[in-house]
C-alpha atoms as a PDB file:
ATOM      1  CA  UNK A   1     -12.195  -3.416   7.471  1.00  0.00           C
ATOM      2  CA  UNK A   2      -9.044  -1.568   8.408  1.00  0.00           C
ATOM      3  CA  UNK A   3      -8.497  -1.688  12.371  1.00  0.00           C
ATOM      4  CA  UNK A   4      -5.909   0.161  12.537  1.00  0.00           C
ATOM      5  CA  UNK A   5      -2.286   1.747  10.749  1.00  0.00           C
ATOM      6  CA  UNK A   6       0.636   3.633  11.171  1.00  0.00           C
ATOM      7  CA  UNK A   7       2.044   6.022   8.116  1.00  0.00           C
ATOM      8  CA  UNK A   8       5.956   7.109   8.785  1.00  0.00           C
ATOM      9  CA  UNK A   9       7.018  10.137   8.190  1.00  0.00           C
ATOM     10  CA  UNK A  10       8.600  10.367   4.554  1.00  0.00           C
ATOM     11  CA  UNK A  11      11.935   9.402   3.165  1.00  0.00           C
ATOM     12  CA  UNK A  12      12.658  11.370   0.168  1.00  0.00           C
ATOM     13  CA  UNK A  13      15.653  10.757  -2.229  1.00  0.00           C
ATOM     14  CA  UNK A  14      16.536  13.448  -4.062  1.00  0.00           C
ATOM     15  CA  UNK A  15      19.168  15.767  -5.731  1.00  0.00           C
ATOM     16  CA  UNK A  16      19.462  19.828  -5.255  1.00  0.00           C
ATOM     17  CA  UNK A  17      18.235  21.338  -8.565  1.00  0.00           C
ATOM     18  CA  UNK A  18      16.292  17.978 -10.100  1.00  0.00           C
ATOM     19  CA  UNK A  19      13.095  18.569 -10.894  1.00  0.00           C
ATOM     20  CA  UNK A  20      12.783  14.472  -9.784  1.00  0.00           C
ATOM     21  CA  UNK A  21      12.499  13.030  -6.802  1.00  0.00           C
ATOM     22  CA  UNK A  22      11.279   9.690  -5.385  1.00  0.00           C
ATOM     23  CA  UNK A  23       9.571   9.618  -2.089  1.00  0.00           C
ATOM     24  CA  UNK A  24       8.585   6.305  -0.244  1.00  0.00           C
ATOM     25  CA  UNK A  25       6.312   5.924   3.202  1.00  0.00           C
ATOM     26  CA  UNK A  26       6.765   2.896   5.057  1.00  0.00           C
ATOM     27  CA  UNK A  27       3.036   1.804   6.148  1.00  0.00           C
ATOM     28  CA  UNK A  28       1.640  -0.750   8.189  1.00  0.00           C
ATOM     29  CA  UNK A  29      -2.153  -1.691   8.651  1.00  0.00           C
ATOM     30  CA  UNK A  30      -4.055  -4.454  10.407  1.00  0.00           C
ATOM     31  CA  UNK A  31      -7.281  -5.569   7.970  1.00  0.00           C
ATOM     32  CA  UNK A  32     -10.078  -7.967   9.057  1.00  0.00           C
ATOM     33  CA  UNK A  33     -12.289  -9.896   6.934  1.00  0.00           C
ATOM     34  CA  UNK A  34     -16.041  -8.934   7.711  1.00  0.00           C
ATOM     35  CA  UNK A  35     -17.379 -11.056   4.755  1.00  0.00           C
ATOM     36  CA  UNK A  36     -16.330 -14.173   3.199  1.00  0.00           C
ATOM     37  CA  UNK A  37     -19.646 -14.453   0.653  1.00  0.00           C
ATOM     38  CA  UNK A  38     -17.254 -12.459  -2.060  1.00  0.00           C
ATOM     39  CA  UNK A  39     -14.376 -14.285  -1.492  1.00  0.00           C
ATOM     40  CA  UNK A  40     -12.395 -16.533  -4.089  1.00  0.00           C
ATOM     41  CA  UNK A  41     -10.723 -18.577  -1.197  1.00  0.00           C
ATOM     42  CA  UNK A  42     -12.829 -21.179   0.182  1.00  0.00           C
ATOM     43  CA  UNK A  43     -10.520 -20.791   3.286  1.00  0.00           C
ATOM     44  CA  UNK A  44     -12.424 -17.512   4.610  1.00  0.00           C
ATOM     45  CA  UNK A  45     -12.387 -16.846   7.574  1.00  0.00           C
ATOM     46  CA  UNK A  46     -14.924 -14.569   9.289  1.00  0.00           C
ATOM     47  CA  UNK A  47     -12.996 -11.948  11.399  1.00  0.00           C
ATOM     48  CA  UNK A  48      -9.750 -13.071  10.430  1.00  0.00           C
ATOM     49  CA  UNK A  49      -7.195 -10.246  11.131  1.00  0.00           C
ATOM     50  CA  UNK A  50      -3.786  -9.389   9.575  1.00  0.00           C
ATOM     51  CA  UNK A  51      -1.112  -7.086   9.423  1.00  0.00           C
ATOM     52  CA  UNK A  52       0.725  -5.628   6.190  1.00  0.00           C
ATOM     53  CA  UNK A  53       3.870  -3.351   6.424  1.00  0.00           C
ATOM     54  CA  UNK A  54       5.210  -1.943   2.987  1.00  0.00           C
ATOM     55  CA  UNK A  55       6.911   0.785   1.197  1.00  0.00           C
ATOM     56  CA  UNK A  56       4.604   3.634  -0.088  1.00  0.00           C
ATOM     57  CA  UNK A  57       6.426   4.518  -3.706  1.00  0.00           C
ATOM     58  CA  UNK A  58       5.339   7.921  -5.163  1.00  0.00           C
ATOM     59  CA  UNK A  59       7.957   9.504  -7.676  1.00  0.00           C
ATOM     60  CA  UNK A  60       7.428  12.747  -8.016  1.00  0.00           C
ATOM     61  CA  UNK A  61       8.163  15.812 -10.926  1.00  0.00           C
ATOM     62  CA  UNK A  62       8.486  19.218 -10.479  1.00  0.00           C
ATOM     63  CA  UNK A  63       6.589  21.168 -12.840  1.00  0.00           C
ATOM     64  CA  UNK A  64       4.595  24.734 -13.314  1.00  0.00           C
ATOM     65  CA  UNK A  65       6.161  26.223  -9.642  1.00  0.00           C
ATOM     66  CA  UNK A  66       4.957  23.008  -7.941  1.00  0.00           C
ATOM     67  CA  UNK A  67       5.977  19.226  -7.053  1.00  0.00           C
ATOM     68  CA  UNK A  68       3.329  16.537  -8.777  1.00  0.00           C
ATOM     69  CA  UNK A  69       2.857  12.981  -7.850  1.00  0.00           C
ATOM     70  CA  UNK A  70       3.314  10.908 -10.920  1.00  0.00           C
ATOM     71  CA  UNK A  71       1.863   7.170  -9.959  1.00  0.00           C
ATOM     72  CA  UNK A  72       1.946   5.866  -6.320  1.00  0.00           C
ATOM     73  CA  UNK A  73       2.706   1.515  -5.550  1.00  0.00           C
ATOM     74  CA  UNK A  74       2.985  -0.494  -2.233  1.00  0.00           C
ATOM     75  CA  UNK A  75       5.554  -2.151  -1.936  1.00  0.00           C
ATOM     76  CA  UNK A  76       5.155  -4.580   0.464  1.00  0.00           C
ATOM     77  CA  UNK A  77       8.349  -5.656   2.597  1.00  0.00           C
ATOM     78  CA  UNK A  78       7.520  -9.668   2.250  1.00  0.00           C
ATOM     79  CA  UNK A  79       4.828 -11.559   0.740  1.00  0.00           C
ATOM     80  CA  UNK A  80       1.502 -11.136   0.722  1.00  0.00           C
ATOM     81  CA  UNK A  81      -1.176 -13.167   2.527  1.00  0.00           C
ATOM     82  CA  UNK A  82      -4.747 -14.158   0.593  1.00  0.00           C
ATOM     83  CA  UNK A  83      -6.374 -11.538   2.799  1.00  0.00           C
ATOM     84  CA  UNK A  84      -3.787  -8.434   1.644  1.00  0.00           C
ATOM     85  CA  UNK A  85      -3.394  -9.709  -1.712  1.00  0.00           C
ATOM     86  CA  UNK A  86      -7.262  -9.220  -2.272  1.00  0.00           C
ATOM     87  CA  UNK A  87      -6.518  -6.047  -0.072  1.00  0.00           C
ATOM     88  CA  UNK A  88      -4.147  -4.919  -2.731  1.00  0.00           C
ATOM     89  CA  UNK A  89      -6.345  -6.263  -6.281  1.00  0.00           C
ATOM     90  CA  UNK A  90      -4.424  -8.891  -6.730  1.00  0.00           C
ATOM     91  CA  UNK A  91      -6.360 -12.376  -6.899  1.00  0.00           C
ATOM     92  CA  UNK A  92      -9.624 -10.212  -6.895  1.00  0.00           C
ATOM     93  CA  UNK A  93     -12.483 -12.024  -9.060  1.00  0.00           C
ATOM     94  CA  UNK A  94     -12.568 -11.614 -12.635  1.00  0.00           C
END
């Protein structure tokens, strides 16, 4: 369950006439676990709370009179707990 987050506004690297640009958002969030009977850890803990900041990468194109979003990533600024990993997919059961 998210608790709460906080989007910047965007910072947007990009040349006057490309028809590429790269935009990132730095985000931050505070999760908390409301159920442990899914989880892979056996360290669970119910109500647990944590906090994620990260990069927001979206490179864009500019095609057809308009700008597109080609794939979007978080990039998070240091590692990743259990709890945001499985946040994230990663470490998610197979």
């Amino acid at each position: 369950m998210i608790l709460n987050y906080h989007l910047d506004a965007p910072r947007v690297n990009y040349t006057a006439g490309a028809i590429y640009a790269e935009v990132f958002i730095r985000s931050s969030f505070t999760s908390r676990i409301i159920n442990c009977s899914d989880w892979p850890n056996p360290n669970c803990v119910l109500n647990a709370t944590e906090s994620v900041t990260f990069d927001e990468y979206a490179p864009m194109v500019y095609d057809k009179g308009r700008w597109w979003m080609c794939e979007s990533r978080g990039l998070p600024l240091n590692s990743l707990s259990p709890l945001m990993q499985r946040f994230f997919g990663f470490g998610a059961p197979r």
